[in-house]
Protein backbone atom coordinates (compact mmCIF):
# COMPACT_ATOMS: atom_id res chain seq x y z
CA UNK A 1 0.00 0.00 0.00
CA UNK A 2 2.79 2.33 0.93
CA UNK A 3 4.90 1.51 -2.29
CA UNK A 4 1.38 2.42 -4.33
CA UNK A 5 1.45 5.86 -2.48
CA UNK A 6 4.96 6.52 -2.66
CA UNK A 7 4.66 5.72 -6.63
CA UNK A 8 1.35 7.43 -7.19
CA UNK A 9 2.70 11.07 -5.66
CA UNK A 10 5.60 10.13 -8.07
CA UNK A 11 3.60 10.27 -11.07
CA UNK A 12 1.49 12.68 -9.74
CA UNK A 13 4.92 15.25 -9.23
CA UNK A 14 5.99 14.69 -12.54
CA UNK A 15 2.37 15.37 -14.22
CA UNK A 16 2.52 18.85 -12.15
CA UNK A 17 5.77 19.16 -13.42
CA UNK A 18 5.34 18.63 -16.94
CA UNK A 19 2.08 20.91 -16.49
CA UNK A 20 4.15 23.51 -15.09
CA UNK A 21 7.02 23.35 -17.95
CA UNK A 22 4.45 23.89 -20.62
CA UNK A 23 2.59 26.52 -18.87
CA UNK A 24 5.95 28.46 -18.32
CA UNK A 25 6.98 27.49 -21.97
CA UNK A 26 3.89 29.15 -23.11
CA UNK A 27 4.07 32.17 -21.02
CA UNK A 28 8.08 32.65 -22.57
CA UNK A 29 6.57 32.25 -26.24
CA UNK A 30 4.08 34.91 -25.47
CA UNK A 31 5.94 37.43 -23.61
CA UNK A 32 8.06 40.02 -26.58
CA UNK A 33 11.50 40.13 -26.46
CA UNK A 34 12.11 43.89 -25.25
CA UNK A 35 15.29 44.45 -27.34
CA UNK A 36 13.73 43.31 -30.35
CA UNK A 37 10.64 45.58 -29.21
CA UNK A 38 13.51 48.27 -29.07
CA UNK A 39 15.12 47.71 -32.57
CA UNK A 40 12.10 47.65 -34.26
CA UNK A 41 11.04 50.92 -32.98
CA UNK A 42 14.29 52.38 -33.64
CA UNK A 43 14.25 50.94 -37.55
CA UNK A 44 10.61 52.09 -37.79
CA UNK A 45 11.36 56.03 -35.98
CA UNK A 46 14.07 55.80 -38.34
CA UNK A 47 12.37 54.68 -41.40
CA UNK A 48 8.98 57.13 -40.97
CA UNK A 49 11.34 60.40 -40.64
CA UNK A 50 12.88 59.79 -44.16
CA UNK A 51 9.37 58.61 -46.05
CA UNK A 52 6.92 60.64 -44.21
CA UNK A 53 9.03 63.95 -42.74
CA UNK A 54 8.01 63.69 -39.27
CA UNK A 55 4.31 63.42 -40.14
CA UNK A 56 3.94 59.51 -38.39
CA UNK A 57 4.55 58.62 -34.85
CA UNK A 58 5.34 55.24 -33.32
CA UNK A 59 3.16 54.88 -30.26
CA UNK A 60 3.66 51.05 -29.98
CA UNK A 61 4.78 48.02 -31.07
CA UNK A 62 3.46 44.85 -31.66
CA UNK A 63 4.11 40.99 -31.28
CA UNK A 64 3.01 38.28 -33.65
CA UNK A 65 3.56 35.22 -31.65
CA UNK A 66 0.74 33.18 -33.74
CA UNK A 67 2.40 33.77 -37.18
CA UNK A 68 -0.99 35.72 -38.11
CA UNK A 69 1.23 38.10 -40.24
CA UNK A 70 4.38 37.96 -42.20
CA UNK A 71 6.55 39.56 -39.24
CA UNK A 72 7.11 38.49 -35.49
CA UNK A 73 7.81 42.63 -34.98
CA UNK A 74 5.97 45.69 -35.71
CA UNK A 75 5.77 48.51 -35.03
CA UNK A 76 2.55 50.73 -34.65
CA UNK A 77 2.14 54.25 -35.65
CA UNK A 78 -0.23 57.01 -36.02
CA UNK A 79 -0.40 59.67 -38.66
CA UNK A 80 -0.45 63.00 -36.23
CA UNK A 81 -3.13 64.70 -38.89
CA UNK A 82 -5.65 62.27 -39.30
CA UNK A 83 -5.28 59.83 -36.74
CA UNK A 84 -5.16 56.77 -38.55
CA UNK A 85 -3.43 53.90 -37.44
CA UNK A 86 -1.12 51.47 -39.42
CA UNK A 87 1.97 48.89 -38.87
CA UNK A 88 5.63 49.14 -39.76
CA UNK A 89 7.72 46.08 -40.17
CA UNK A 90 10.30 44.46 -41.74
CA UNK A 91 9.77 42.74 -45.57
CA UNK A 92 10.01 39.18 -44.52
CA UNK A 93 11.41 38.83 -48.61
CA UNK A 94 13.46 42.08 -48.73
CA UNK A 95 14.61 42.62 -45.35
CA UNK A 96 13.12 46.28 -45.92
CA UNK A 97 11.21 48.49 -43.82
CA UNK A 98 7.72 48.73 -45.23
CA UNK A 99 4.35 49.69 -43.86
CA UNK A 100 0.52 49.77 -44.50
CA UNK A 101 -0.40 52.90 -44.08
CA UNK A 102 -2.19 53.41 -47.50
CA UNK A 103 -4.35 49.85 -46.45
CA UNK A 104 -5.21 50.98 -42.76
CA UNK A 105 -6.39 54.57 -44.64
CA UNK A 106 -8.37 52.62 -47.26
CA UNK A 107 -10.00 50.24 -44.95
CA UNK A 108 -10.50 53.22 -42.18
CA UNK A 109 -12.58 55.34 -44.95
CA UNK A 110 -14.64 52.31 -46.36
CA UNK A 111 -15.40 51.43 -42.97
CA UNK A 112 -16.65 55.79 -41.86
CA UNK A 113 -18.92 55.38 -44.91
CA UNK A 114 -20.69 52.44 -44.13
CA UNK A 115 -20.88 51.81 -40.59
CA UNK A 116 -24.19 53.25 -40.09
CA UNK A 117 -25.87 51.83 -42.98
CA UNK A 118 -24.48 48.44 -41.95
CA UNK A 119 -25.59 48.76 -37.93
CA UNK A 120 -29.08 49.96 -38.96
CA UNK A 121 -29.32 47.04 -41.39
CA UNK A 122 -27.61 44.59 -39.11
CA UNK A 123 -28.72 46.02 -35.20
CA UNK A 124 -26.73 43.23 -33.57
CA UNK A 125 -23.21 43.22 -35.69
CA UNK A 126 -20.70 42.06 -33.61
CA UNK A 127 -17.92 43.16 -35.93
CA UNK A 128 -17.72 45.42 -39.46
CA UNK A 129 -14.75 44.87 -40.80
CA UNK A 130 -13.10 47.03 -43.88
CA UNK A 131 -10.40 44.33 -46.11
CA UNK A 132 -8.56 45.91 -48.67
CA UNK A 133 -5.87 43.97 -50.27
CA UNK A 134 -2.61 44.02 -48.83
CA UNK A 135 0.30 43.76 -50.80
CA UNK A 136 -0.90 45.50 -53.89
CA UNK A 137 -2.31 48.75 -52.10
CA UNK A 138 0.37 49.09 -49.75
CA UNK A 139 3.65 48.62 -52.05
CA UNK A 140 1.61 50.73 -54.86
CA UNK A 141 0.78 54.00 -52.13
CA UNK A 142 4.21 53.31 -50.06
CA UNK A 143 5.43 55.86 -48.13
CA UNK A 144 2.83 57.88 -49.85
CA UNK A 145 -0.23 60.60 -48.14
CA UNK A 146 -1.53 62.10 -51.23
CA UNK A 147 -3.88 59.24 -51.91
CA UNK A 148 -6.68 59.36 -54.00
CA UNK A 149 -10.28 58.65 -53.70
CA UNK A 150 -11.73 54.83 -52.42
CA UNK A 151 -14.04 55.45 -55.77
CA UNK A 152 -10.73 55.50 -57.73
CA UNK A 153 -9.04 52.76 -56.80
CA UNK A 154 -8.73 49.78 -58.96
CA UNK A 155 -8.81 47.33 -56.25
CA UNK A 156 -12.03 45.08 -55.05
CA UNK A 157 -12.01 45.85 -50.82
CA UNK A 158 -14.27 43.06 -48.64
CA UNK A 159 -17.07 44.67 -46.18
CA UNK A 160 -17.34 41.82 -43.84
CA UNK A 161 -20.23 41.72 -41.43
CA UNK A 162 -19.83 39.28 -38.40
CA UNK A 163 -22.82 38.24 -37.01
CA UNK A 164 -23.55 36.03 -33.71
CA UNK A 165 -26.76 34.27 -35.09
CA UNK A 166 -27.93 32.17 -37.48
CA UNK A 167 -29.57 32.73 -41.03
CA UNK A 168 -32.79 35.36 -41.16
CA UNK A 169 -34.77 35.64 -44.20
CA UNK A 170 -34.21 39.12 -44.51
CA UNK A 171 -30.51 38.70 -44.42
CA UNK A 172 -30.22 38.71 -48.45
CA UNK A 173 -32.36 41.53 -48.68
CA UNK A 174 -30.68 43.29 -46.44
CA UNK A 175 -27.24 42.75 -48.20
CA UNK A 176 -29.00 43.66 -51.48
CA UNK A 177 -29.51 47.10 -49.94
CA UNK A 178 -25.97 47.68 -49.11
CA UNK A 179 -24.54 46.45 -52.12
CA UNK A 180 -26.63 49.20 -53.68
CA UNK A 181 -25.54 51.93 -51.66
CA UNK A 182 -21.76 50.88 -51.97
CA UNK A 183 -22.59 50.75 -55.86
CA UNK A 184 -25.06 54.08 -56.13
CA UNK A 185 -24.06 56.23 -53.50
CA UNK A 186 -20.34 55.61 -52.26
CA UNK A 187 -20.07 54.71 -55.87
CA UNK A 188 -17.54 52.15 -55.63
CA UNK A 189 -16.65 50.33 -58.85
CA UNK A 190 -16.26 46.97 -57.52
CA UNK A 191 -16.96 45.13 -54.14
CA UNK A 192 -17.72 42.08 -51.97
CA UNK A 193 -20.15 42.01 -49.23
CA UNK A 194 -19.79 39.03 -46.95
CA UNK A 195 -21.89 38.22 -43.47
CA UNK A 196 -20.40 35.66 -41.40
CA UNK A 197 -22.62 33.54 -38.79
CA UNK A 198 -20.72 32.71 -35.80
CA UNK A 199 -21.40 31.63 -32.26
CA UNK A 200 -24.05 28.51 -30.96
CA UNK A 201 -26.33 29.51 -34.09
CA UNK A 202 -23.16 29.56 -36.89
CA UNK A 203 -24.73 29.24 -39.84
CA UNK A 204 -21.58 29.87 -42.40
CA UNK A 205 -21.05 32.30 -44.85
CA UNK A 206 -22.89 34.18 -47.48
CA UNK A 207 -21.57 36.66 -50.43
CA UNK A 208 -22.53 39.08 -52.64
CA UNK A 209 -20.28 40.87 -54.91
CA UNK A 210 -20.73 43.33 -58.13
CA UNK A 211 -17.54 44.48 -60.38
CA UNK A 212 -16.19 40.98 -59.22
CA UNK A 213 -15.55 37.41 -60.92
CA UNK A 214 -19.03 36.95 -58.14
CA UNK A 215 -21.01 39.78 -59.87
């Protein structure tokens, strides 16, 4: 009986232990390495002086422990005249300091012109999200802050409503209406209007698009 003990708070120390290596473990991945917190906001001080004359301000920096984008350092920044917010990092390809401000304005003035069409469409939105495409808006406007108009741009953006529910029937409807007000009154030339069901009542994914291969 005693050896069964003695061999049961045995196993049971090294299951602790082996819990508390991979909690630790985790913590370490998540927690940012300050020095490389510290070069990238040098590089990114550094790179926003010579592209944007003092115009952009790093107020942050951010760590991509998931691999959710192509960098594990960024830093973030604010344009001091209109407020919006954007990344600087390094080119995983080119080893060059890039950023997406052009995206982050794109997305920023999409998402001003639609939000309350969109919430008094969709009263219980969880999230309204803005896509343009990356890497051809923000290596064609880089370093850039004369940018032209949303209407101008030759790029198809994603309006993505999240929504914690299932299916209603006036869902298409609905979606019909803002596809007609991106198309007739914002007056964009192309677009694709998504609502995503998520939550107990998921109910997938529906799409509507006009100026698109889903016209």
């Amino acid at each position: 009986m005693k050896k069964a003990l003695k061999w049961m708070f045995i196993i049971l120390g090294c299951v602790i232990g082996l819990i508390g290596f991979f909690v630790i473990a985790f913590i370490v991945e998540m927690t940012p390495d300050k020095d490389e917190e510290s070069k990238i906001t040098a590089k990114a001080e550094e790179y926003l002086k010579t592209e944007y004359s003092n115009q952009m301000e790093v107020y942050d920096t951010l760590y991509d422990n998931m691999g959710n984008f192509g960098f594990e350092y960024a830093a973030k920044a604010t344009n001091n005249y209109n407020h919006v917010s954007f990344l600087v990092y390094e080119d995983s390809e080119t080893g060059e300091m890039v950023d997406d401000y052009a995206v982050s304005y794109f997305e920023e003035e999409l998402y001003d012109a639609m939000v309350d069409d969109v919430e008094k469409r969709f009263r219980k939105a969880g999230m309204i999200v803005a896509d343009y495409e990356q890497t051809s808006v923000a290596r064609k406007y880089l370093g850039d802050t004369d940018l032209p108009e949303i209407q101008d741009l030759d790029v198809a953006p994603t309006l993505s409503i999240w929504m914690d529910r299932g299916k209603e029937d006036g869902d298409k409807q609905k979606m019909k209406e803002i596809i007609d007000i991106l198309k007739k009154d914002v007056h964009l030339p192309q677009v694709k209007v998504m609502i995503h069901y998520y939550g107990a009542s998921a109910d997938g994914t529906i799409s509507m698009a006009y100026g698109t291969k889903e016209e």
